[in-house]
PDB file of N, CA and C in Angstrom:
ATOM      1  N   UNK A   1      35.517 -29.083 -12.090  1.00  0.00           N
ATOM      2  CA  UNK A   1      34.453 -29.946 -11.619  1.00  0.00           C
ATOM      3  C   UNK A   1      33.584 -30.374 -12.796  1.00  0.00           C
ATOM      4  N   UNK A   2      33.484 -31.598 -12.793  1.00  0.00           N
ATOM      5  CA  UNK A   2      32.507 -32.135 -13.687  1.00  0.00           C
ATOM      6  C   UNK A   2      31.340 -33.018 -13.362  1.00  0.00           C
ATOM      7  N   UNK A   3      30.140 -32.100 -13.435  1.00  0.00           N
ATOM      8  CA  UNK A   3      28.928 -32.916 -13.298  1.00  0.00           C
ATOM      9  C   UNK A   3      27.891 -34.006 -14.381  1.00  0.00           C
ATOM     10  N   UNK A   4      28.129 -34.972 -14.105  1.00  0.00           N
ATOM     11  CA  UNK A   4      27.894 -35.492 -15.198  1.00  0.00           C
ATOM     12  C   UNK A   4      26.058 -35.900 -15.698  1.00  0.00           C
ATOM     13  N   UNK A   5      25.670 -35.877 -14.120  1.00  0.00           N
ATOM     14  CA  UNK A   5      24.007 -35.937 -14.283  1.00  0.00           C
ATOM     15  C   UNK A   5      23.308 -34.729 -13.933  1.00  0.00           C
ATOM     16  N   UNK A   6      23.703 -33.830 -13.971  1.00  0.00           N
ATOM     17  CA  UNK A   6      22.449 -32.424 -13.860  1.00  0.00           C
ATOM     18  C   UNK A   6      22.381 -32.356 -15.455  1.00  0.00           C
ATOM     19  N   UNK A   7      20.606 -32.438 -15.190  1.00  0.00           N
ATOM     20  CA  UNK A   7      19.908 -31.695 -16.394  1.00  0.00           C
ATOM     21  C   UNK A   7      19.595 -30.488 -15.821  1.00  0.00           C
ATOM     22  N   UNK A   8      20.291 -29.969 -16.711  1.00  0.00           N
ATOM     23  CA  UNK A   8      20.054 -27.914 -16.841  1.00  0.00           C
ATOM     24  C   UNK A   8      18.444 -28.270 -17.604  1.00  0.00           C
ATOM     25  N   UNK A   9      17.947 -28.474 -18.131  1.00  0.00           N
ATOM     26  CA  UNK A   9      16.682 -28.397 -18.504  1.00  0.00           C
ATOM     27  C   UNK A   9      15.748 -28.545 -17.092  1.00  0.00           C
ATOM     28  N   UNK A  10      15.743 -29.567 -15.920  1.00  0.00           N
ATOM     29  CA  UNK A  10      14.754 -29.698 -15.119  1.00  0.00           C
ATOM     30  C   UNK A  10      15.540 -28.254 -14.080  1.00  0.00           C
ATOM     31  N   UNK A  11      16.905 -27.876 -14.001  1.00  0.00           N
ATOM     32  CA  UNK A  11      17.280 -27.171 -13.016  1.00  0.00           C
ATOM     33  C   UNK A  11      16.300 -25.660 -13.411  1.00  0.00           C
ATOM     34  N   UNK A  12      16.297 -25.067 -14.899  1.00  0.00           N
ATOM     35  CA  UNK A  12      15.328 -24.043 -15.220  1.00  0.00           C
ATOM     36  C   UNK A  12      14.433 -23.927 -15.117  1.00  0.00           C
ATOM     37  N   UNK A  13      13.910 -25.334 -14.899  1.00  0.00           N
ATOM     38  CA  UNK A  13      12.379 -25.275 -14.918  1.00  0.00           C
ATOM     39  C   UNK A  13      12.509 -24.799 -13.280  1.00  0.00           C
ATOM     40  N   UNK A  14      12.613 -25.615 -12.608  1.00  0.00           N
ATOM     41  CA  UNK A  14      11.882 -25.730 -11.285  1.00  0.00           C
ATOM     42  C   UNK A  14      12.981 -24.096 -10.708  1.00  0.00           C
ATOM     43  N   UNK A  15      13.695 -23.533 -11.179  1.00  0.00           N
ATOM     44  CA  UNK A  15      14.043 -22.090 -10.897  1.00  0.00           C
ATOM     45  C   UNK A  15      13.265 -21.020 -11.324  1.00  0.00           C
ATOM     46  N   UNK A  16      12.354 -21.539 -12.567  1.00  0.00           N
ATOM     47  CA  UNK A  16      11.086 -20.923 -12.684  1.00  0.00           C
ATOM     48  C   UNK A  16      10.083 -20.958 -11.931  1.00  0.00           C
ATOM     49  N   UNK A  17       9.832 -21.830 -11.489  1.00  0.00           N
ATOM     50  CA  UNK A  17       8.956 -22.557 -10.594  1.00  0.00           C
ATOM     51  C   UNK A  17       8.937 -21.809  -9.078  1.00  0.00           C
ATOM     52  N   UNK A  18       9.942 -21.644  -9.130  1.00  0.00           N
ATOM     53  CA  UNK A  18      10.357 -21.377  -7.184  1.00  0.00           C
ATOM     54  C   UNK A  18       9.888 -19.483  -7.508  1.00  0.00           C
ATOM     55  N   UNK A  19      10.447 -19.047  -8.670  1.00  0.00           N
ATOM     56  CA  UNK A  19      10.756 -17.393  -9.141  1.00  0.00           C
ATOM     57  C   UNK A  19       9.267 -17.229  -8.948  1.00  0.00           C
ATOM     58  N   UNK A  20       8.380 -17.852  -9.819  1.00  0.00           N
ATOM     59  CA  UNK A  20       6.774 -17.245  -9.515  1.00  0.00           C
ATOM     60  C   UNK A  20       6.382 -18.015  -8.423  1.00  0.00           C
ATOM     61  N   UNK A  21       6.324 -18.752  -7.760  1.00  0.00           N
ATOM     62  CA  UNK A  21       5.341 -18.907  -6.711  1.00  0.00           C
ATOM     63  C   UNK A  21       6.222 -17.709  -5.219  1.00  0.00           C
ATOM     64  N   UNK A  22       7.237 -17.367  -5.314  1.00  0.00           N
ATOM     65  CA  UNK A  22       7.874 -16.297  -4.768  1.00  0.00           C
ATOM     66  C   UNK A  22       6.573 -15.201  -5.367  1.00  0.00           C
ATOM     67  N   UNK A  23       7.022 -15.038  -6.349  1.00  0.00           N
ATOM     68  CA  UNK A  23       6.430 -13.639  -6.757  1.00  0.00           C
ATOM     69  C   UNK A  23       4.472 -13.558  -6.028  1.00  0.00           C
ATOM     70  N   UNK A  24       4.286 -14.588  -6.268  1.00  0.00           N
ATOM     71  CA  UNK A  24       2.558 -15.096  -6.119  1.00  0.00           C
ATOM     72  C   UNK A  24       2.294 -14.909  -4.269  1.00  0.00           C
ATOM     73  N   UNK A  25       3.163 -15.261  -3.636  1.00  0.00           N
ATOM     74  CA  UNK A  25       3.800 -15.288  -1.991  1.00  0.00           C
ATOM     75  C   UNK A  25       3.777 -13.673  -2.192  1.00  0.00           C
ATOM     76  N   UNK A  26       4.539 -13.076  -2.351  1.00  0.00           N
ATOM     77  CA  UNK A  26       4.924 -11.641  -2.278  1.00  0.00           C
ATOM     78  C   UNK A  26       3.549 -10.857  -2.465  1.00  0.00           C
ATOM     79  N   UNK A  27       2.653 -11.068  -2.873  1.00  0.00           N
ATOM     80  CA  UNK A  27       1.677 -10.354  -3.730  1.00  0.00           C
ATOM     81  C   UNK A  27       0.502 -10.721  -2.601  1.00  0.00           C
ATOM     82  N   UNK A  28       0.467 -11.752  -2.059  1.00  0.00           N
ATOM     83  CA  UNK A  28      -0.347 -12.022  -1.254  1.00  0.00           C
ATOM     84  C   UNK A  28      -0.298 -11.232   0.040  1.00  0.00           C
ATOM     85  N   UNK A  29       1.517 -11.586   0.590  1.00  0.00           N
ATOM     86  CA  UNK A  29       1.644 -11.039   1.483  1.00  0.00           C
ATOM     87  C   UNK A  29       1.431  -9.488   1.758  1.00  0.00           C
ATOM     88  N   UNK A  30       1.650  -8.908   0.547  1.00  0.00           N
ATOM     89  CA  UNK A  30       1.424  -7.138   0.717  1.00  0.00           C
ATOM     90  C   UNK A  30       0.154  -7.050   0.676  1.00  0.00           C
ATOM     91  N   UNK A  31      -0.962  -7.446   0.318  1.00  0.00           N
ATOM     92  CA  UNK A  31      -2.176  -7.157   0.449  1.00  0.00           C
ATOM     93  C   UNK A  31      -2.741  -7.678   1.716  1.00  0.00           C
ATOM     94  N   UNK A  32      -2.030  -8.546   2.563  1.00  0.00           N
ATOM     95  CA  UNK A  32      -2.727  -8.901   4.412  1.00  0.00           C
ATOM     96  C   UNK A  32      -1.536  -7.613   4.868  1.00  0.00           C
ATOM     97  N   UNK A  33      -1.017  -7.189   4.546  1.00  0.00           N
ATOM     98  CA  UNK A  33       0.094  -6.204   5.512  1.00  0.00           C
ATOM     99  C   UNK A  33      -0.507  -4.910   5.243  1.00  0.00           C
ATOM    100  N   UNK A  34      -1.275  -4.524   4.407  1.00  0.00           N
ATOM    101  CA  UNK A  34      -1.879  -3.348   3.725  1.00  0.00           C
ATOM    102  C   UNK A  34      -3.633  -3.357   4.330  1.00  0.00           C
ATOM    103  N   UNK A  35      -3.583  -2.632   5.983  1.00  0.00           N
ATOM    104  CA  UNK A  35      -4.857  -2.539   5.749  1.00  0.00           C
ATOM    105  C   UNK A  35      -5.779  -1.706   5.331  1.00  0.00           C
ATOM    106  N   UNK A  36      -7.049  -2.445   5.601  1.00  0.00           N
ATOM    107  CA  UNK A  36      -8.018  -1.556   4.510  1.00  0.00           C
ATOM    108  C   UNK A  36      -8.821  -1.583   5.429  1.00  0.00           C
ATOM    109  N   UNK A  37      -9.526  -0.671   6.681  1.00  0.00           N
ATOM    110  CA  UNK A  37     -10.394  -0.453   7.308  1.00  0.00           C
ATOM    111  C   UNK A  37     -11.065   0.591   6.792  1.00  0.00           C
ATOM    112  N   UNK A  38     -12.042   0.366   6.416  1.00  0.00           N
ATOM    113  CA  UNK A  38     -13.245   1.178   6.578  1.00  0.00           C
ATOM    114  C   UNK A  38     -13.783   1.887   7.626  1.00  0.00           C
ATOM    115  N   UNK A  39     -14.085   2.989   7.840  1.00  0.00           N
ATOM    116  CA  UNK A  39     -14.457   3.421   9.124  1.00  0.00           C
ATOM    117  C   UNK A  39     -16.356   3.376   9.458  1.00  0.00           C
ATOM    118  N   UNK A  40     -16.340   2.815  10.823  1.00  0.00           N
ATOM    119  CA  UNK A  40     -18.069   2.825  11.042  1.00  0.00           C
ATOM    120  C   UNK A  40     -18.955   3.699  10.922  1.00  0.00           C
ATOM    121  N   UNK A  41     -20.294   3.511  10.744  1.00  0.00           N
ATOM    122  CA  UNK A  41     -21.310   4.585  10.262  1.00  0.00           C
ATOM    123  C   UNK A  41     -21.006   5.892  11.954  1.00  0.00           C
ATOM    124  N   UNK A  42     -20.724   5.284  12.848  1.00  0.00           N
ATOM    125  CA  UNK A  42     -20.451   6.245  13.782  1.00  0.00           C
ATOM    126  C   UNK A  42     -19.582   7.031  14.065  1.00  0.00           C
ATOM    127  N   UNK A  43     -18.726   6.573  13.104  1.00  0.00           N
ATOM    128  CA  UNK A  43     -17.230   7.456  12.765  1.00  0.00           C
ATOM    129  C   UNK A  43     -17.763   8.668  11.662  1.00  0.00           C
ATOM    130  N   UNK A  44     -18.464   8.568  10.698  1.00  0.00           N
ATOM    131  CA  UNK A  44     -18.517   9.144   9.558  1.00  0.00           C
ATOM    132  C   UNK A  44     -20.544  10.132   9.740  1.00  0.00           C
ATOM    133  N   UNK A  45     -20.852  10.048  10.853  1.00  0.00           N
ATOM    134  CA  UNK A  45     -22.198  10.393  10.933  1.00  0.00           C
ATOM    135  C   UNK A  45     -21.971  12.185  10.450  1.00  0.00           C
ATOM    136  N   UNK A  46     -21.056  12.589  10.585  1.00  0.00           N
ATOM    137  CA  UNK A  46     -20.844  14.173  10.569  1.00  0.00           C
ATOM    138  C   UNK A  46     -20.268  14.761   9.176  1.00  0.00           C
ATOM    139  N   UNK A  47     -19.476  13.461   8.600  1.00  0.00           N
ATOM    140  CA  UNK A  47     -19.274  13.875   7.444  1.00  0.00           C
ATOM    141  C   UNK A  47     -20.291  13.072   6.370  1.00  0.00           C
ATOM    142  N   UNK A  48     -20.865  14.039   5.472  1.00  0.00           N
ATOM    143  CA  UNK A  48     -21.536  13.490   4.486  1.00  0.00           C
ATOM    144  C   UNK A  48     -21.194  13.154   3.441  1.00  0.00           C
ATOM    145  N   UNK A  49     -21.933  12.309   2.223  1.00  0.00           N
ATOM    146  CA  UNK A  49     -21.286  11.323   1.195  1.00  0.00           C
ATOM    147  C   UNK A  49     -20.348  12.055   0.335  1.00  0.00           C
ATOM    148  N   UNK A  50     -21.373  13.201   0.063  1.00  0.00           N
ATOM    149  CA  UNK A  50     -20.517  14.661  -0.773  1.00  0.00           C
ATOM    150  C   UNK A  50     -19.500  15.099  -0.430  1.00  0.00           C
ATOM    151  N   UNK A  51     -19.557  15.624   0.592  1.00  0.00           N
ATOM    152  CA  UNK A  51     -18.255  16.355   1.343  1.00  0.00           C
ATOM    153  C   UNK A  51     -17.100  16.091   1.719  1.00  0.00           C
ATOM    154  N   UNK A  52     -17.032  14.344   1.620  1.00  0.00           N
ATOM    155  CA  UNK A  52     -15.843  13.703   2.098  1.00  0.00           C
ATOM    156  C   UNK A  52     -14.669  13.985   1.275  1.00  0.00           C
ATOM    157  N   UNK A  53     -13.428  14.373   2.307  1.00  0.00           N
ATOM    158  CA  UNK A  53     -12.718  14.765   1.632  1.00  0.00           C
ATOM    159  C   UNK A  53     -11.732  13.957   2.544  1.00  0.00           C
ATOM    160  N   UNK A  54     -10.668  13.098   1.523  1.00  0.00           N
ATOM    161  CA  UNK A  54      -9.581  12.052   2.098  1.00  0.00           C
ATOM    162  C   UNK A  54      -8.627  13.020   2.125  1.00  0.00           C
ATOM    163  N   UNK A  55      -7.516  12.413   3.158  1.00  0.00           N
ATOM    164  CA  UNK A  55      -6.511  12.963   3.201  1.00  0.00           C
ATOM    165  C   UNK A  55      -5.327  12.110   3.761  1.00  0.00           C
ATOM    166  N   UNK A  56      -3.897  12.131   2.770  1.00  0.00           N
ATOM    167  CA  UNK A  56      -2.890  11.047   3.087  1.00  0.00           C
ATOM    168  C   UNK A  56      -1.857  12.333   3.266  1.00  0.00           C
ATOM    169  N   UNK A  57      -1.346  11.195   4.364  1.00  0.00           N
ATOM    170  CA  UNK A  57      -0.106  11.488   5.003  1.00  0.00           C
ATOM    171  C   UNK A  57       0.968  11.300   5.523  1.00  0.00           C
ATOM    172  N   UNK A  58       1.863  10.999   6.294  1.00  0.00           N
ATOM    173  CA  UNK A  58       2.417  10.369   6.928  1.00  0.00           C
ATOM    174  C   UNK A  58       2.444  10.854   8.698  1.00  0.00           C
ATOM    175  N   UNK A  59       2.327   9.601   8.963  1.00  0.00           N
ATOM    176  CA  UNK A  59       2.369   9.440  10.648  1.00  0.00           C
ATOM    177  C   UNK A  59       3.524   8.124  11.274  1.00  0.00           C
ATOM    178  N   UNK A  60       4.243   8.604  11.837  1.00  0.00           N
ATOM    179  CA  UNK A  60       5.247   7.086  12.348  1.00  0.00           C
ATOM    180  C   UNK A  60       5.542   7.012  11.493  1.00  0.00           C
ATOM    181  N   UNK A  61       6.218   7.390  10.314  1.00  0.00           N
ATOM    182  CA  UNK A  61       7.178   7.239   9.324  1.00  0.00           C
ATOM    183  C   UNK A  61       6.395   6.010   8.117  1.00  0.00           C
ATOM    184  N   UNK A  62       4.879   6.162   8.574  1.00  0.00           N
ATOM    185  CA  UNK A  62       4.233   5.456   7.649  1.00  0.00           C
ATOM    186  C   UNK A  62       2.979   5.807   6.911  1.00  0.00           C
ATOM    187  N   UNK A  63       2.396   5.160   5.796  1.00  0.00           N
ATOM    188  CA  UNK A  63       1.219   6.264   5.084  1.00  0.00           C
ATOM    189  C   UNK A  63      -0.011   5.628   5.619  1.00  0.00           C
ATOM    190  N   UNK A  64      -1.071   7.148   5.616  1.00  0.00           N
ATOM    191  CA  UNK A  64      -1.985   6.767   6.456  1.00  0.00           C
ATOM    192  C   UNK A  64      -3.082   7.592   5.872  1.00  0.00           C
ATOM    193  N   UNK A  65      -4.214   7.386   5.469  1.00  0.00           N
ATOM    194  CA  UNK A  65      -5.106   7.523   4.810  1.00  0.00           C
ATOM    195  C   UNK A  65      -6.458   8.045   6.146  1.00  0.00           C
ATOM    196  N   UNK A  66      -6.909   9.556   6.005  1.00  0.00           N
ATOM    197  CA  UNK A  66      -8.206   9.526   6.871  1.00  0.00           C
ATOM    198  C   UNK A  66      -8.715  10.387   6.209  1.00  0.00           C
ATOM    199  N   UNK A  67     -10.281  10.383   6.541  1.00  0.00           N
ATOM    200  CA  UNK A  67     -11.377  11.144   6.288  1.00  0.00           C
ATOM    201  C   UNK A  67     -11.449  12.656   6.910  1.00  0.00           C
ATOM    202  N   UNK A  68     -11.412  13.588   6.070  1.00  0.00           N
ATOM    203  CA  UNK A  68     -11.078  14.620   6.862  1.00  0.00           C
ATOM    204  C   UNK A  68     -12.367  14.807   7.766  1.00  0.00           C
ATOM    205  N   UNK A  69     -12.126  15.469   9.237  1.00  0.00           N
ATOM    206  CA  UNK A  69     -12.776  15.550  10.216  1.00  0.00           C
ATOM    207  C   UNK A  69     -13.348  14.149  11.195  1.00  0.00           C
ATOM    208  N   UNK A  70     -12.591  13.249  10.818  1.00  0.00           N
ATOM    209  CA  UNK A  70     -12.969  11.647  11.384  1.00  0.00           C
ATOM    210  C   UNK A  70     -11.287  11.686  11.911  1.00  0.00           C
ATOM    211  N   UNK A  71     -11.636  11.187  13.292  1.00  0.00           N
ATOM    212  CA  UNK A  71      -9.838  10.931  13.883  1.00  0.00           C
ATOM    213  C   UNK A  71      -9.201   9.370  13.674  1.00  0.00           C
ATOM    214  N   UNK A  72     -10.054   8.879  13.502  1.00  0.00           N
ATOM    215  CA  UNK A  72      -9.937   7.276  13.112  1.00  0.00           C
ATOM    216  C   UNK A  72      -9.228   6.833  11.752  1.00  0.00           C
ATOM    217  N   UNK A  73      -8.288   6.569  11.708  1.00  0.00           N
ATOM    218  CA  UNK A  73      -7.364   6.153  10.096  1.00  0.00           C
ATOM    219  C   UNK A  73      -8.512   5.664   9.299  1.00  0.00           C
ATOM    220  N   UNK A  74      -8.630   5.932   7.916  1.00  0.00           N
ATOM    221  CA  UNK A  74      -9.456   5.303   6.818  1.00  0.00           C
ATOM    222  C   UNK A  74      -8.365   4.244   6.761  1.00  0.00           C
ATOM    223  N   UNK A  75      -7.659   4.435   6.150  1.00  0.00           N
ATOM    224  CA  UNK A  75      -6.599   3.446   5.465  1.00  0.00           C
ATOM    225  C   UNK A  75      -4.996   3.512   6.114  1.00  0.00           C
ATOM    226  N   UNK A  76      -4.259   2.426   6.798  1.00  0.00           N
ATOM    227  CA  UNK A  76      -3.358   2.646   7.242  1.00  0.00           C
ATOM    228  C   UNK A  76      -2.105   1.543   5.898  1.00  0.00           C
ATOM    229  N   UNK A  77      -1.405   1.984   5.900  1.00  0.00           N
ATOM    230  CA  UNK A  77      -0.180   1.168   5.040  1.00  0.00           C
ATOM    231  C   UNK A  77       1.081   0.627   5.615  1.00  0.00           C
ATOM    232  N   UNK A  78       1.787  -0.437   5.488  1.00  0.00           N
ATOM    233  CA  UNK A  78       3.204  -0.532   6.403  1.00  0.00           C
ATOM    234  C   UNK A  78       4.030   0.085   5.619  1.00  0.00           C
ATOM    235  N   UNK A  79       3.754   0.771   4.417  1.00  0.00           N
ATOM    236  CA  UNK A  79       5.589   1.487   3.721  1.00  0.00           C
ATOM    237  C   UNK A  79       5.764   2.528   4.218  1.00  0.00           C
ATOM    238  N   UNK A  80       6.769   2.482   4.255  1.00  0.00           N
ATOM    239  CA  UNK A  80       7.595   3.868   5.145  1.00  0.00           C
ATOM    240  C   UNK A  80       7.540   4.725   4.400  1.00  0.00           C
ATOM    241  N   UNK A  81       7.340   5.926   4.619  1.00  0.00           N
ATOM    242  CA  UNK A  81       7.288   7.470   3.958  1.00  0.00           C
ATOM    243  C   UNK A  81       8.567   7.881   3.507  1.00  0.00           C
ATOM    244  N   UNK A  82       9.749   7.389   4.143  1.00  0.00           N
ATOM    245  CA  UNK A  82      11.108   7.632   4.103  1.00  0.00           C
ATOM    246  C   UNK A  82      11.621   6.794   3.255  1.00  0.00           C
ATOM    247  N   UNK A  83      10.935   6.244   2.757  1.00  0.00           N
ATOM    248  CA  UNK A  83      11.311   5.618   1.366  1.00  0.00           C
ATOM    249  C   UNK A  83      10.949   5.868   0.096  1.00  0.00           C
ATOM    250  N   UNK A  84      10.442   7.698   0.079  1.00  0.00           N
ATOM    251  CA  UNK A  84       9.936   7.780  -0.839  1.00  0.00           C
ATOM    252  C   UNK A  84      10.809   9.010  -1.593  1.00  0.00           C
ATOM    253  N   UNK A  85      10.410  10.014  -2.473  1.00  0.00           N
ATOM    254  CA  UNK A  85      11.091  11.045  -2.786  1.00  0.00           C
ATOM    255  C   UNK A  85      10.697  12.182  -1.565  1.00  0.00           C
ATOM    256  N   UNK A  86      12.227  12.854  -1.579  1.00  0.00           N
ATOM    257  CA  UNK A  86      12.224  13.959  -0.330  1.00  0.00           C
ATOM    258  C   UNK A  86      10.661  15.048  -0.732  1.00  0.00           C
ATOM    259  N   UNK A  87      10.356  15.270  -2.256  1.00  0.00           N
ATOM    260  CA  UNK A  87       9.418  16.133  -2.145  1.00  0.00           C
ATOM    261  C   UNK A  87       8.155  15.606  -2.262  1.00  0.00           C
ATOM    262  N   UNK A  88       8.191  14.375  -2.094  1.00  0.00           N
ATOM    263  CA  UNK A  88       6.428  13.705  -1.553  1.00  0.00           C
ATOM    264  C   UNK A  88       6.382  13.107  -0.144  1.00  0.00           C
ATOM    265  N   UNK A  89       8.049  12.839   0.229  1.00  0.00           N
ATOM    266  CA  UNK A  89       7.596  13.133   1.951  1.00  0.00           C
ATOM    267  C   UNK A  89       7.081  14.625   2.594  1.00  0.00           C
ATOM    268  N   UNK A  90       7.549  15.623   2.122  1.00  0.00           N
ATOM    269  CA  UNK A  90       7.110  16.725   2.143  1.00  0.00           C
ATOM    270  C   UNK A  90       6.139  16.869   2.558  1.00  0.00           C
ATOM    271  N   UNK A  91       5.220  16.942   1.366  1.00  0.00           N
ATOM    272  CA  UNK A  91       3.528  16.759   1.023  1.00  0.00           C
ATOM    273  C   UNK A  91       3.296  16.075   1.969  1.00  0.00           C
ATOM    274  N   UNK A  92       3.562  14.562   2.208  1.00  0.00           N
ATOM    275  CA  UNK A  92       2.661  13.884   3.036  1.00  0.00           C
ATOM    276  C   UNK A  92       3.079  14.336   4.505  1.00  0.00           C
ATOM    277  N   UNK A  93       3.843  14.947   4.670  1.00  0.00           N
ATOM    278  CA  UNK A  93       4.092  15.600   6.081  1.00  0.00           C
ATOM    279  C   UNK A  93       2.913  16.522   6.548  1.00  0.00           C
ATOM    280  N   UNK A  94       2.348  17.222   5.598  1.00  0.00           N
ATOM    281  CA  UNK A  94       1.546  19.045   5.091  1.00  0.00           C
ATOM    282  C   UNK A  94      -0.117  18.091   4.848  1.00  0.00           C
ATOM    283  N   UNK A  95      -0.184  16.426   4.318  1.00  0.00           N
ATOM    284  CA  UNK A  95      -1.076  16.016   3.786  1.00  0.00           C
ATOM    285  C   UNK A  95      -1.913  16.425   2.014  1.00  0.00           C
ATOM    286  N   UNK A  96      -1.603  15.256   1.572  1.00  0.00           N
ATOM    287  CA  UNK A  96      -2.399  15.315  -0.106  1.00  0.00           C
ATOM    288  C   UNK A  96      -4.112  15.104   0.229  1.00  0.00           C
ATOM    289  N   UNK A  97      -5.034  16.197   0.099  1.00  0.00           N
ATOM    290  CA  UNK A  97      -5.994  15.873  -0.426  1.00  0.00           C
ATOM    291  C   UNK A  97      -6.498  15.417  -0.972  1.00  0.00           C
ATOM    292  N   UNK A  98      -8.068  14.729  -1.417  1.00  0.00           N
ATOM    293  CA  UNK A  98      -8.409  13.919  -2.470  1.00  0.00           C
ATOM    294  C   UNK A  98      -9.703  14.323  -2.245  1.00  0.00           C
ATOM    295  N   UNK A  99     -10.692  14.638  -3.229  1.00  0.00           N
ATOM    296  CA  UNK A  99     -11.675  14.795  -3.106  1.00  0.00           C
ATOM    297  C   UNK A  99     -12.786  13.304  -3.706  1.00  0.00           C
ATOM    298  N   UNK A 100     -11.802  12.229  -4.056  1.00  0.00           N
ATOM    299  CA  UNK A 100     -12.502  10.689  -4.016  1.00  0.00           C
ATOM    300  C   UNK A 100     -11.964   9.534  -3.673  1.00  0.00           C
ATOM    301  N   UNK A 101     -12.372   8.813  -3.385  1.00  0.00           N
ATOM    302  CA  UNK A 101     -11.878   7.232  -2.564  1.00  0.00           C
ATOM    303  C   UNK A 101     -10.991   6.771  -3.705  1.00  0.00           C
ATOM    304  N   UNK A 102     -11.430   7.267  -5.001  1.00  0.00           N
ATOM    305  CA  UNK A 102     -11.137   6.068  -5.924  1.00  0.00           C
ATOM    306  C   UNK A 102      -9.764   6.905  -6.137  1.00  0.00           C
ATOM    307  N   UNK A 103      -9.741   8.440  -6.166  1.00  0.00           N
ATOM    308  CA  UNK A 103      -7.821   9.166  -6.761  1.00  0.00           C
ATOM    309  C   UNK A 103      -7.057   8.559  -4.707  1.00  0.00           C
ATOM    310  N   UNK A 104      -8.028   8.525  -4.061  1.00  0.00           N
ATOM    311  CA  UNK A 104      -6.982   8.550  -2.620  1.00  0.00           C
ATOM    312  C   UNK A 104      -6.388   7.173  -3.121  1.00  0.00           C
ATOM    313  N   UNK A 105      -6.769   5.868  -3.276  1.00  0.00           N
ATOM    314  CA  UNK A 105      -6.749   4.690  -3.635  1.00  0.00           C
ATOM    315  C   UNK A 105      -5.618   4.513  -4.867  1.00  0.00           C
ATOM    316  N   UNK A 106      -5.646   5.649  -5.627  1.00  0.00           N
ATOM    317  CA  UNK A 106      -4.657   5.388  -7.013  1.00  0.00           C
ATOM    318  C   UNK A 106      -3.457   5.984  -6.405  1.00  0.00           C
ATOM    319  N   UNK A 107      -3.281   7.158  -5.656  1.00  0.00           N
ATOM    320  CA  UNK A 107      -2.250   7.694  -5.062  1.00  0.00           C
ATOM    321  C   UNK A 107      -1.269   6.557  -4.397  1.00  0.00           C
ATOM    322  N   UNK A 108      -2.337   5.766  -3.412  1.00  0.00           N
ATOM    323  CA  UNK A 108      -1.568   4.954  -2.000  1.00  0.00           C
ATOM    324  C   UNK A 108      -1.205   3.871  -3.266  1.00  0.00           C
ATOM    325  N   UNK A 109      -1.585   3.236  -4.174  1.00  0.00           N
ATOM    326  CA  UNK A 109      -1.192   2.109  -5.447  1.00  0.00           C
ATOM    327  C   UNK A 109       0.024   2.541  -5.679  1.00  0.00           C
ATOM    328  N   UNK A 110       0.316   4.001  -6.194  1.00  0.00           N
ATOM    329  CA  UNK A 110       1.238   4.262  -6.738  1.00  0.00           C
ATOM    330  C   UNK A 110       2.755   4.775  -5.673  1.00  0.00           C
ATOM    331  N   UNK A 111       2.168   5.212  -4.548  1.00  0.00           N
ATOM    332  CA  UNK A 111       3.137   5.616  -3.537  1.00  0.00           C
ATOM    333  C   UNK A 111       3.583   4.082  -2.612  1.00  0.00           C
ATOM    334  N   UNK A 112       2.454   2.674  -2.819  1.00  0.00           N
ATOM    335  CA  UNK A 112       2.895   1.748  -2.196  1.00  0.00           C
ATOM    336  C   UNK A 112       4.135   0.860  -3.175  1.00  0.00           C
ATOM    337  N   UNK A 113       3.714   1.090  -3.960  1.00  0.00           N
ATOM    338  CA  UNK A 113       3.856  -0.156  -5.481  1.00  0.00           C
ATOM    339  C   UNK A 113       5.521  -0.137  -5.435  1.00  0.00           C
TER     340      UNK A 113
END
């Protein structure tokens, strides 16, 4: 087969083109699928600013972020737990502690990513 009018120069470009606005799509979409609820001052009246202690886990085969002694999810995620290594499904079966928003937050980055 011989094509005699494709420019391979405009075909790279716009295969670049399609590759990042994919990637830009993708990036968007995981951050509306990833929620981030905060829980209300009436959820959290019992636990104080100090004392809060997060805790991730898995529930429904998915990761789920709460405040210990609050029954209400802090943070719920759509990745499956079963997609992770057998000895951090483990853990999140038993639950990882965190004694700050900001290591619970680097954990779920690194266990979503």
């Amino acid at each position: 087969m011989y094509y005699k009018n494709i420019n391979l120069k405009k075909v790279f470009y716009y295969t670049g083109v399609i590759v990042i606005a994919c990637v830009i799509a993708s990036s968007v979409i995981a951050s509306w699928t990833t929620e981030n609820q905060k829980p209300t001052e009436g959820d959290t009246t019992s636990v104080s600013v100090s004392d809060k202690v997060y805790v991730l886990k898995s529930e429904n085969d998915r990761i789920v972020a709460y405040i210990k002694g609050v029954d209400r999810p802090f943070i719920e995620t759509t990745r499956t737990a079963s997609s992770l290594p057998y000895d951090i499904q483990q853990k999140l079966v038993a639950g990882i502690e965190f004694d700050s928003e900001e290591k619970l937050r680097a954990a779920i980055n690194e266990y979503c990513s």
